[in-house]
Structures are given as structure tokens and as C-alpha cells.
N, C-alpha and C. Protein backbone atom coordinates (compact mmCIF):
# COMPACT_ATOMS: atom_id res chain seq x y z
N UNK A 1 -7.72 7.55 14.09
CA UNK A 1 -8.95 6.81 14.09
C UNK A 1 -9.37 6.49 15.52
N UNK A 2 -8.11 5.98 16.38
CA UNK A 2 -8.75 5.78 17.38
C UNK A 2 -9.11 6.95 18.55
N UNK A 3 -8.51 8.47 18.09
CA UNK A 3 -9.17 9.09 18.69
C UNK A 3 -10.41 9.77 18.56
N UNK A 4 -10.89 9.22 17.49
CA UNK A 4 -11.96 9.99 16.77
C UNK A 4 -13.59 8.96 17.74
N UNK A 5 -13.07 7.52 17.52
CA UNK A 5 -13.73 6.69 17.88
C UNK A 5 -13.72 6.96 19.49
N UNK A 6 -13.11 7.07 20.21
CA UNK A 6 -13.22 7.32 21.48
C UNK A 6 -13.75 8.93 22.04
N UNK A 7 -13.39 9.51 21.20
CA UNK A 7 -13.87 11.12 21.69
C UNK A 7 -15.51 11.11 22.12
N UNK A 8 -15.32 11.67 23.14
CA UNK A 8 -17.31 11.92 23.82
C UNK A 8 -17.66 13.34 23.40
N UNK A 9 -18.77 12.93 22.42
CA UNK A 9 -19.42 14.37 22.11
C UNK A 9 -20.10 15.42 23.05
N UNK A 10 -19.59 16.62 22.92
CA UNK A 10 -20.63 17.88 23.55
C UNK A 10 -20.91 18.40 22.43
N UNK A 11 -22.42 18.71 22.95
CA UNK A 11 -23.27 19.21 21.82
C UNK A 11 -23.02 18.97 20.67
N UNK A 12 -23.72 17.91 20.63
CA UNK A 12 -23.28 17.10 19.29
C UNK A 12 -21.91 17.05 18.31
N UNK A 13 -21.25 17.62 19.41
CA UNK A 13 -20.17 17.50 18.35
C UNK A 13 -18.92 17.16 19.05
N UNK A 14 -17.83 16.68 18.30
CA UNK A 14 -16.45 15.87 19.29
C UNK A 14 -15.61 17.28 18.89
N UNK A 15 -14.00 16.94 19.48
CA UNK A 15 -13.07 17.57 19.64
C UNK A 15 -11.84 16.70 19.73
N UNK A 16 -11.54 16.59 19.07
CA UNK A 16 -9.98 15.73 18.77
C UNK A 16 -8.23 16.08 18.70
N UNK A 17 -7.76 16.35 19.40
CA UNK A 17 -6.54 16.79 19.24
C UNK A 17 -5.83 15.70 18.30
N UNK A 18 -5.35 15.73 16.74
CA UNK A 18 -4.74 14.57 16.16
C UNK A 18 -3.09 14.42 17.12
N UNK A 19 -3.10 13.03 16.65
CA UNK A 19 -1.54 12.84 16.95
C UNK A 19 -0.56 13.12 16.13
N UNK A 20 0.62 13.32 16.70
CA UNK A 20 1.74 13.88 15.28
C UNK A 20 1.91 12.69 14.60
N UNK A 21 2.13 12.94 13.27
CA UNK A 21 2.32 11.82 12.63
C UNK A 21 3.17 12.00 11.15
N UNK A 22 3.91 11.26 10.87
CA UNK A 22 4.74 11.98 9.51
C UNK A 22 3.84 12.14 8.15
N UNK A 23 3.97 13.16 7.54
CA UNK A 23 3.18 12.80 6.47
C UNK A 23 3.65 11.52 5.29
N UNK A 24 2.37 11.34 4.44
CA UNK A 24 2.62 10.45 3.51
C UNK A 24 3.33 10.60 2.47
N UNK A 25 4.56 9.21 1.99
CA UNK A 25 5.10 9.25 1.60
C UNK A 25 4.64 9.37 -0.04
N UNK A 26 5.32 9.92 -1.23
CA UNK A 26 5.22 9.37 -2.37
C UNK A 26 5.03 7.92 -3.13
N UNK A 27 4.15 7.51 -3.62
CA UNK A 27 4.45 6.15 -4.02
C UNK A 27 5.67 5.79 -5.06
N UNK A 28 5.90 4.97 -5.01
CA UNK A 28 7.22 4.34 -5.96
C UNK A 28 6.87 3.28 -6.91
N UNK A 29 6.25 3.12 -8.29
CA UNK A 29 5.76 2.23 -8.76
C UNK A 29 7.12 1.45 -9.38
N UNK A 30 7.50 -0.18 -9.24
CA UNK A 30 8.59 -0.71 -10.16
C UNK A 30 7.89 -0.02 -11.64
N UNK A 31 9.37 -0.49 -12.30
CA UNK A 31 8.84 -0.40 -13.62
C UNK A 31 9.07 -1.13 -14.73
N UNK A 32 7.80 -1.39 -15.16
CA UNK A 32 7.76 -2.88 -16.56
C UNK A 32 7.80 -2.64 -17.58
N UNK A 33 8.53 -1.49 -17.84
CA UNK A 33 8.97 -0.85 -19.42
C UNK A 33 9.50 -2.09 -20.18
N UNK A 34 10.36 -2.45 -19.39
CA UNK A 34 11.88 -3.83 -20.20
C UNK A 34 11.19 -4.84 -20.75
N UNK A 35 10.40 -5.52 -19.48
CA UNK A 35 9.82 -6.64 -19.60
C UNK A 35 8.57 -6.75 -20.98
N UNK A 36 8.01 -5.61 -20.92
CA UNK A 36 6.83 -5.41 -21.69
C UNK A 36 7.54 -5.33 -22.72
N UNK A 37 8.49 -4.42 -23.42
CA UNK A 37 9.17 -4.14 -24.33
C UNK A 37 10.11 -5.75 -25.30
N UNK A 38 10.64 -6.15 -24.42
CA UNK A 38 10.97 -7.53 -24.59
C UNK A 38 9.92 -8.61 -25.12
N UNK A 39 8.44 -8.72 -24.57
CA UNK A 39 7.46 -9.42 -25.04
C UNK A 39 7.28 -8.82 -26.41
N UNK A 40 6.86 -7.64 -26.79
CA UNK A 40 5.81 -6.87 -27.86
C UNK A 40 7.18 -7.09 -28.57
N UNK A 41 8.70 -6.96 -28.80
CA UNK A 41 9.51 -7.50 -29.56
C UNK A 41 9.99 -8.69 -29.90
N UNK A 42 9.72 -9.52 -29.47
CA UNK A 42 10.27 -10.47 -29.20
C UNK A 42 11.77 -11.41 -29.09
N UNK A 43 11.77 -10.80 -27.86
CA UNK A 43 13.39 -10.85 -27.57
C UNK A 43 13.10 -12.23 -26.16
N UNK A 44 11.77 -11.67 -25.42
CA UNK A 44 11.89 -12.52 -24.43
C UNK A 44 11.96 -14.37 -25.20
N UNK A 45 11.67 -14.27 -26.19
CA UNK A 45 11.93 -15.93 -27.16
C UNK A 45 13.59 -16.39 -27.11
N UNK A 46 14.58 -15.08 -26.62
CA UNK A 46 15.59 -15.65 -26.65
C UNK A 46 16.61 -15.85 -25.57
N UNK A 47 15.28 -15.97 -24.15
CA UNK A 47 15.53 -16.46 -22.96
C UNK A 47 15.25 -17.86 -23.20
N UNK A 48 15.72 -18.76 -21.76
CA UNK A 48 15.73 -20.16 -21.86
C UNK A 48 14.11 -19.66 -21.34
N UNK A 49 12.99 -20.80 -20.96
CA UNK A 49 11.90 -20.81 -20.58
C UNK A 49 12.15 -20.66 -19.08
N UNK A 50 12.98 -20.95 -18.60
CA UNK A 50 13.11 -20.86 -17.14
C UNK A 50 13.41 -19.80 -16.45
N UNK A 51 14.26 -18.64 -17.65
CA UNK A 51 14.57 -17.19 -17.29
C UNK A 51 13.20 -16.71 -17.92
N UNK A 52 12.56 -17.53 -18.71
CA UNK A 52 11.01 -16.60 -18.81
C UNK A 52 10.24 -16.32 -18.11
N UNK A 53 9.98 -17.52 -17.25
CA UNK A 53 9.34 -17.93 -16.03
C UNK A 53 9.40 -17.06 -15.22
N UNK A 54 10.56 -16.73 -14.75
CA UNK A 54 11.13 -16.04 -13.50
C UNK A 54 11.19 -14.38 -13.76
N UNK A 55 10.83 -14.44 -14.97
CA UNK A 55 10.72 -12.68 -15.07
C UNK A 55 9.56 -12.32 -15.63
N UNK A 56 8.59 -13.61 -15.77
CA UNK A 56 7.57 -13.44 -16.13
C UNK A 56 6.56 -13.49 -14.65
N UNK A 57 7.35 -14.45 -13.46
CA UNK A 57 6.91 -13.89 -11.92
C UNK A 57 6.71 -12.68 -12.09
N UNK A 58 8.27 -11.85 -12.00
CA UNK A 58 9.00 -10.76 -11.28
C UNK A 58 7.27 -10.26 -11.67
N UNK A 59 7.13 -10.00 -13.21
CA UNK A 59 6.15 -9.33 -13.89
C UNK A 59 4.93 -9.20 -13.17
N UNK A 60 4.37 -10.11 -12.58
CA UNK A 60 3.66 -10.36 -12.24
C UNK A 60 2.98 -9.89 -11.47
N UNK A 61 4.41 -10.13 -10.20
CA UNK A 61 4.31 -9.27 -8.81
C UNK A 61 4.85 -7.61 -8.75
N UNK A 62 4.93 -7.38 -10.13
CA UNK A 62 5.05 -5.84 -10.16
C UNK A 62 3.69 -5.12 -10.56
N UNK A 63 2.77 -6.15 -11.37
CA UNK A 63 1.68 -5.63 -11.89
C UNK A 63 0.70 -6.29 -10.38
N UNK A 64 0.66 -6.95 -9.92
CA UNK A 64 0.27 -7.33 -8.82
C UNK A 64 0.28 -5.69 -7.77
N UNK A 65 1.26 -5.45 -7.62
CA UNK A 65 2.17 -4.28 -6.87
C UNK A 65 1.03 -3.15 -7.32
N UNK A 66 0.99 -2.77 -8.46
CA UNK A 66 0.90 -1.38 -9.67
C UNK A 66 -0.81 -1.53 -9.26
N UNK A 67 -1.56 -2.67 -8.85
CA UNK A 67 -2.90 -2.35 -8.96
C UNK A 67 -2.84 -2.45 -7.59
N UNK A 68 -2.72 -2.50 -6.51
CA UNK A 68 -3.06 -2.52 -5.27
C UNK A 68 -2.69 -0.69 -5.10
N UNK A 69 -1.61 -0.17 -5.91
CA UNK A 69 -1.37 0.80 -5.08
C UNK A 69 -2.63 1.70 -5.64
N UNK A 70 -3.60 1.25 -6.97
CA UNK A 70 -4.72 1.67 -7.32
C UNK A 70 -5.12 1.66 -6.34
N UNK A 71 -5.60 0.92 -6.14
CA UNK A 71 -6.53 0.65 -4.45
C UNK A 71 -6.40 2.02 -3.21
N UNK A 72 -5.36 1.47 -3.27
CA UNK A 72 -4.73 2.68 -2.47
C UNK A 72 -5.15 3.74 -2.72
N UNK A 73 -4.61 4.61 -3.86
CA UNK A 73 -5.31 5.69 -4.40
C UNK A 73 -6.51 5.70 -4.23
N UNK A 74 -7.46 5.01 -4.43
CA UNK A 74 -8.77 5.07 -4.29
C UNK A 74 -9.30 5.50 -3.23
N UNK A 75 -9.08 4.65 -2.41
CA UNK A 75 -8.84 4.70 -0.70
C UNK A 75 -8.87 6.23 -0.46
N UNK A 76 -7.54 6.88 -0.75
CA UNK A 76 -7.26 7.97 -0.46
C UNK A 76 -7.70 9.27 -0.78
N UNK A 77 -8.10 8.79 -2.00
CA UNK A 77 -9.10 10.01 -2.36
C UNK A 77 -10.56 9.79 -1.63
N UNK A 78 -11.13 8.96 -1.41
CA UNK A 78 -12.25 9.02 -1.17
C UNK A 78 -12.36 9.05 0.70
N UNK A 79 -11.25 9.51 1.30
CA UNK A 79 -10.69 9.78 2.11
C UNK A 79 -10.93 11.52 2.05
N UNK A 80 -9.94 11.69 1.09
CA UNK A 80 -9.80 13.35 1.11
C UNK A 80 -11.44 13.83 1.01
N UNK A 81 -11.63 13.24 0.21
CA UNK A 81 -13.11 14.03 -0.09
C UNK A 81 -14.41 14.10 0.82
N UNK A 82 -13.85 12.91 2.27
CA UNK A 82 -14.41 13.10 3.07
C UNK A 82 -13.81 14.94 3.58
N UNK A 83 -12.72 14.39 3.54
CA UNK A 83 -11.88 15.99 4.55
C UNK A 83 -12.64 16.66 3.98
N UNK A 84 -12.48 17.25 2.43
CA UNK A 84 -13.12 18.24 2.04
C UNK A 84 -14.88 18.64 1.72
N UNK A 85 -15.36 17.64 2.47
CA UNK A 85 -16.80 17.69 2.25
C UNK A 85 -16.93 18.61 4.09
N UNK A 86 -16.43 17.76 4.69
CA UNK A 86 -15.96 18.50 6.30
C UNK A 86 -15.41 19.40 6.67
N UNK A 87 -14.86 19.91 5.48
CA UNK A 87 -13.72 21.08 6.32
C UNK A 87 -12.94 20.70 6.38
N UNK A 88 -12.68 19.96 6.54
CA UNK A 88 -11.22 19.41 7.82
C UNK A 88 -9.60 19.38 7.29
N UNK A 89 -9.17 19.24 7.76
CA UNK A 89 -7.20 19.25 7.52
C UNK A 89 -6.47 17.91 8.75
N UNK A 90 -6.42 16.85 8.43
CA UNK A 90 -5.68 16.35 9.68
C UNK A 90 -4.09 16.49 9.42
N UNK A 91 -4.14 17.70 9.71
CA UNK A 91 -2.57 18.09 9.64
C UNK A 91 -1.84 17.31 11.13
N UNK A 92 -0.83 17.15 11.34
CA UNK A 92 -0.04 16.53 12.14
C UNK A 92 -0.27 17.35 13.57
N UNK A 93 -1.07 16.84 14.35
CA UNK A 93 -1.10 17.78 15.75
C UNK A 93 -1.78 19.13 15.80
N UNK A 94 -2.99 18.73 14.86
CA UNK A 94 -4.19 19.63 14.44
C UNK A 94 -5.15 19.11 15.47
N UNK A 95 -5.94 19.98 15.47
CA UNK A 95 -7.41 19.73 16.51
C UNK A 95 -8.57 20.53 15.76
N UNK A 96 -9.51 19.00 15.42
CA UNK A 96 -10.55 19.31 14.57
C UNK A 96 -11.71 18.91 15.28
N UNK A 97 -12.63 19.64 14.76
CA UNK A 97 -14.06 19.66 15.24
C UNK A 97 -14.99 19.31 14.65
N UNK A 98 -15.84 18.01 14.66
CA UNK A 98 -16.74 17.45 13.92
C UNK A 98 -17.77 16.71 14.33
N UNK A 99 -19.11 17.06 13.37
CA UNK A 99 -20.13 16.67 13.83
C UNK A 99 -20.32 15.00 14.58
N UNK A 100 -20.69 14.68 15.52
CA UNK A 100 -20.78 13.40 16.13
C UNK A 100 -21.48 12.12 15.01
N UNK A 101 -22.21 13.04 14.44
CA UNK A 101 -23.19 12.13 13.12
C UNK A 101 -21.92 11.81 12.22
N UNK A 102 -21.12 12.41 12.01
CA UNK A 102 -19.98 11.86 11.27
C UNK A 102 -18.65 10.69 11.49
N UNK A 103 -18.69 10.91 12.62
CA UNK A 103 -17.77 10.35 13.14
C UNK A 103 -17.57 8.65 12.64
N UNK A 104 -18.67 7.98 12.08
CA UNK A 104 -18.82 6.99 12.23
C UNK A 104 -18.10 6.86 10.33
N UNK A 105 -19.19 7.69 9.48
CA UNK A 105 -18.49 7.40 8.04
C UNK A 105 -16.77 7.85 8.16
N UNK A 106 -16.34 9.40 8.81
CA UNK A 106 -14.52 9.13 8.73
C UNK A 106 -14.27 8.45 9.26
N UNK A 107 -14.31 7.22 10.13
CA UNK A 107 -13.78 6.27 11.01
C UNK A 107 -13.96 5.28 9.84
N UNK A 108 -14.84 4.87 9.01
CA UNK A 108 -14.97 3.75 8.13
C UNK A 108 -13.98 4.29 6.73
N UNK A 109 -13.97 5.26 6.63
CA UNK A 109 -13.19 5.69 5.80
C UNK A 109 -11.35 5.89 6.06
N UNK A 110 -11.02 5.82 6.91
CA UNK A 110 -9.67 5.65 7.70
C UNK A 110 -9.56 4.50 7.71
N UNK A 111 -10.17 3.63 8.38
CA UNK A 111 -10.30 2.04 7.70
C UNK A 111 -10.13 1.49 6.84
N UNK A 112 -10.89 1.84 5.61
CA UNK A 112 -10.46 1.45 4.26
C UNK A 112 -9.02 2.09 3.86
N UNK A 113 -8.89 3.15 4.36
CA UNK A 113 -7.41 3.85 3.93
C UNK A 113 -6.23 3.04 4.73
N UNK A 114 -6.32 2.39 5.66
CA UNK A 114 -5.38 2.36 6.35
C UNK A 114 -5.60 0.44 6.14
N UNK A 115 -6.29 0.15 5.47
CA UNK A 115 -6.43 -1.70 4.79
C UNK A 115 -5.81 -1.61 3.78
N UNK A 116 -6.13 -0.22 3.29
CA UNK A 116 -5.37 -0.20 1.56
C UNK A 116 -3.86 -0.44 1.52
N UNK A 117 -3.01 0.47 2.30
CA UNK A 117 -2.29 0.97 3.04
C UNK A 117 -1.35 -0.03 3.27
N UNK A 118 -1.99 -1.22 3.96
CA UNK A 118 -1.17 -2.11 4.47
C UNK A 118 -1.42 -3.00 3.09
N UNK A 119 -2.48 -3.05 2.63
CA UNK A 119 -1.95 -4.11 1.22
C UNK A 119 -1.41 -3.85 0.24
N UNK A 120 -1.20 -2.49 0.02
CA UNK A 120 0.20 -2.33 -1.07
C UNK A 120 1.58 -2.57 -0.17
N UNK A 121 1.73 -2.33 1.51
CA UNK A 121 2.59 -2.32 2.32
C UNK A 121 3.49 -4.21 1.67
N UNK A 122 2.00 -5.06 1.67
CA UNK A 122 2.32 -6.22 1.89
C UNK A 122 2.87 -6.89 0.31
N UNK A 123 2.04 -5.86 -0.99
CA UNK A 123 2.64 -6.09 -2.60
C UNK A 123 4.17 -5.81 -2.69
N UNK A 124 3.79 -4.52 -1.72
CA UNK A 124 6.10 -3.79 -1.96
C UNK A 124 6.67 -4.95 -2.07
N UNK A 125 6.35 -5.62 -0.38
CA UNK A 125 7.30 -7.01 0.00
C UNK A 125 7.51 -8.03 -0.87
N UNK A 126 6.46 -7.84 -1.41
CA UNK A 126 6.16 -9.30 -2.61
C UNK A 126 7.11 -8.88 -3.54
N UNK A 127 6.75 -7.82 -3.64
CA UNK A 127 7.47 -7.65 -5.44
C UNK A 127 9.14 -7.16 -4.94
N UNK A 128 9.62 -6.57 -3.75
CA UNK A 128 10.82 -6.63 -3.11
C UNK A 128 11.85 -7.89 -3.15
N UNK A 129 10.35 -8.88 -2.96
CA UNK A 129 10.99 -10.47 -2.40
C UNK A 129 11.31 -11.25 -3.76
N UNK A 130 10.22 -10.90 -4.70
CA UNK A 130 10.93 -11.48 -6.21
C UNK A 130 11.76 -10.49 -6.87
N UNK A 131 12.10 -9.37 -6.51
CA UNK A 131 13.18 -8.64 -7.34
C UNK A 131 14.41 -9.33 -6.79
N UNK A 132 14.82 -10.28 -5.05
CA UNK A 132 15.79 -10.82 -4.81
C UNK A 132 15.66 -12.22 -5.11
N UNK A 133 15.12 -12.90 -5.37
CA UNK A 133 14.97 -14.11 -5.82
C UNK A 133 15.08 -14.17 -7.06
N UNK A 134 15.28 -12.76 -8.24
CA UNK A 134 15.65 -12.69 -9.37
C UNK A 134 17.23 -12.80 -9.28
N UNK A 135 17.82 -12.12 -8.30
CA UNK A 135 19.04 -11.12 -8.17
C UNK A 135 19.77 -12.78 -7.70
N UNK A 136 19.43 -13.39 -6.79
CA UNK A 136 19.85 -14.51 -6.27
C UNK A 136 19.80 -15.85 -7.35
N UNK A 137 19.45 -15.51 -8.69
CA UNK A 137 19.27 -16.46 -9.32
C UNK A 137 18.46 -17.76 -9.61
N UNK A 138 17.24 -17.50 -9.12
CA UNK A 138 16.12 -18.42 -8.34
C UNK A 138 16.20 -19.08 -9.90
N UNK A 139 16.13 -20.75 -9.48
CA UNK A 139 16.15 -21.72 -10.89
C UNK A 139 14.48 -21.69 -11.31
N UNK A 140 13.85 -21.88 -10.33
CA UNK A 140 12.27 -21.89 -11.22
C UNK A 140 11.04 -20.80 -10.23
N UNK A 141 10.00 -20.93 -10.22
CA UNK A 141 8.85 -19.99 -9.54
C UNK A 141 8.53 -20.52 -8.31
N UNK A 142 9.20 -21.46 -8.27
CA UNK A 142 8.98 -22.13 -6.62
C UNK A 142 9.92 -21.48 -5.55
N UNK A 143 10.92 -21.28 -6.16
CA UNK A 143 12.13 -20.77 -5.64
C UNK A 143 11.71 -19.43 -4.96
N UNK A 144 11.10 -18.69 -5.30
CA UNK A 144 10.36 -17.50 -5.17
C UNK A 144 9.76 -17.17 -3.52
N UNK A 145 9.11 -18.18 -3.29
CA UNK A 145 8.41 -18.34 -2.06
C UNK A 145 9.11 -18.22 -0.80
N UNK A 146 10.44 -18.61 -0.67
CA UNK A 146 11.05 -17.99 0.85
C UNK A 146 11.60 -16.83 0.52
N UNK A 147 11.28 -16.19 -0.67
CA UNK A 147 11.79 -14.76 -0.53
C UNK A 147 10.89 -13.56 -0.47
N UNK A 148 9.52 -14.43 -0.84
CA UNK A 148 8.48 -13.46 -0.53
C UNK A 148 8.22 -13.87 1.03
N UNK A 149 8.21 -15.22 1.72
CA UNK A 149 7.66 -15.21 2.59
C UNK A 149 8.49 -14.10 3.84
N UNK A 150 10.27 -14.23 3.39
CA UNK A 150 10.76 -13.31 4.30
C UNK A 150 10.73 -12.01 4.62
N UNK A 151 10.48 -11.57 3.24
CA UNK A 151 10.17 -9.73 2.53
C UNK A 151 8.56 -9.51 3.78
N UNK A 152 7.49 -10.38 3.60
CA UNK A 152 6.34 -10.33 4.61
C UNK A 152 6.99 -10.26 5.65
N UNK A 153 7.26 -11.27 6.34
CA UNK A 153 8.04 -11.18 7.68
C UNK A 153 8.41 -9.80 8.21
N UNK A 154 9.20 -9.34 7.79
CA UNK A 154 10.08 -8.25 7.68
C UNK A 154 8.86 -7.30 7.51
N UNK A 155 8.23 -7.21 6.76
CA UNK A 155 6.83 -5.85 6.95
C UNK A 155 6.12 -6.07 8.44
N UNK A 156 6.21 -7.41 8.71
CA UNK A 156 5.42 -7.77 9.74
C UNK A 156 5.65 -6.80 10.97
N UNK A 157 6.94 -6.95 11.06
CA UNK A 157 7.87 -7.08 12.10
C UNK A 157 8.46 -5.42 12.60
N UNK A 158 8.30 -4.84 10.85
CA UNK A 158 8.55 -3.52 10.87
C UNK A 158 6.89 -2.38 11.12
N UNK A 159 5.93 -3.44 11.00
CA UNK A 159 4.70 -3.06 11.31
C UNK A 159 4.02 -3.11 13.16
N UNK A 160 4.79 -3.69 13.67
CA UNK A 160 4.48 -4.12 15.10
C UNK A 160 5.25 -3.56 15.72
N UNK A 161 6.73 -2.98 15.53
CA UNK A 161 7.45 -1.82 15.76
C UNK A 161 7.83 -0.57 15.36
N UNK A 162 6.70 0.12 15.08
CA UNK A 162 7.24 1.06 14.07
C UNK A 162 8.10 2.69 14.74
């Protein structure tokens, strides 16, 4: 993005050498088979309310998780379809050529991809941070909160050094 934004057009058009960059990973959705399965039977009735609570979080922040990475997707396709309306391939240490009139919608569109990006980055943590606050035995949903706040941290931290 930021070389796209900085490139000076000739004749109307830029020249960008991309940077290497790894490609994207697969997503990993948790999964709420158990939990769901447990409600529609009713088995979760033969938890105390306090193990309901707490896996009715977990639930929460997994379906929390499951729609952001929508987002994401979204993002990303409407990403690609820039590429493919352009031509283009930003393969890893590719050099593409594009109209200067464009430059401005793929730059807004890398944007949204790369907001999306970081807010499923920031759901993982969440739903990371209550899968250990499950594991640790957290007594109620309050309990929850220094384990999401550390799981953030830790994205933070792994985001400013990558």
C-alpha cells in the first residue's frame, strides 16, 4: 500500500516493484459443534449455571471470532476483484503497472483488507484468551477479562514486531 501511494506516475501510469511478503495464511475457524449440540439437547441444563456462563462466553467469543473472519472474507474478495478487474497479481516481489486513476480505489481497498485483517487478528486473541480462562478454570465472566486483555497485548506486541 505504501508503495503504491508513494509511486510518481509517468504517463499516467505508476510502476511498483511489490515487497516480498509471505503469502496468506488459511483461516482456522474454532468450532461450536459441542456447545450448540449440548443446547439443542439439552445437556447444557446439567451444568451448574456458572459452567454455563463460562461456556456460554467461550460461545460467544467464538461466534464473535466466526463473523469477523466474514468480514474478512469480504474484504478480500472485494480486494481480489479489484486485482482481477486490473489485471494484476501482487505476487511476492512482482512489479505491476497501473493506471494512476486507480491507484487511489486499490489503496482504499488494501485498507479495508488490511482493517479486516487486524480485526479478526484482534477476535483470534479474544477467543484464544477465553479458551484459557476456560482451561484455567475462570469461576464467573468477569474472570475472563485479564485473559483477553493479555491474548490483545500479545497481538499488540507481535504486531509492532513482526
Amino acid at each position: 500500500m505504501n508503495a503504491l501511494q508513494t509511486a510518481q506516475p509517468r504517463d499516467g501510469v505508476i510502476t511498483v516493484a511489490l515487497p516480498t511478503h509471505e503469502p496468506f495464511l488459511p483461516q482456522i475457524s474454532p468450532s461450536r459443534a459441542v456447545w450448540s449440540v449440548a443446547r439443542t439437547n439439552g445437556k447444557v441444563a446439567l451444568l451448574s449455571e456458572r459452567e454455563a456462563e463460562i461456556y456460554d462466553r467461550l460461545d460467544t467469543e467464538a461466534q464473535e471470532e466466526s463473523l469477523s473472519e466474514d468480514r474478512q472474507n469480504i474484504a478480500l474478495t472485494a480486494l481480489q476483484a479489484q486485482f482481477i478487474r486490473l489485471n494484476l497479481r501482487l505476487d511476492s516481489g512482482a512489479t505491476i503497472k497501473l493506471p494512476a486513476a486507480e491507484v487511489s480505489t486499490l489503496t482504499q481497498n488494501l485498507a479495508d483488507t488490511i482493517a479486516a485483517a487486524y480485526a479478526d487478528a484482534q477476535r483470534d486473541a479474544f477467543y484464544l484468551g477465553a479458551s484459557r480462562a476456560v482451561v484455567a478454570s475462570a469461576h464467573d465472566r468477569d474472570d475472563f477479562v485479564p485473559y483477553l486483555q493479555k491474548e490483545r497485548l500479545a497481538l499488540e506486541k507481535r504486531l509492532a514486531n513482526p
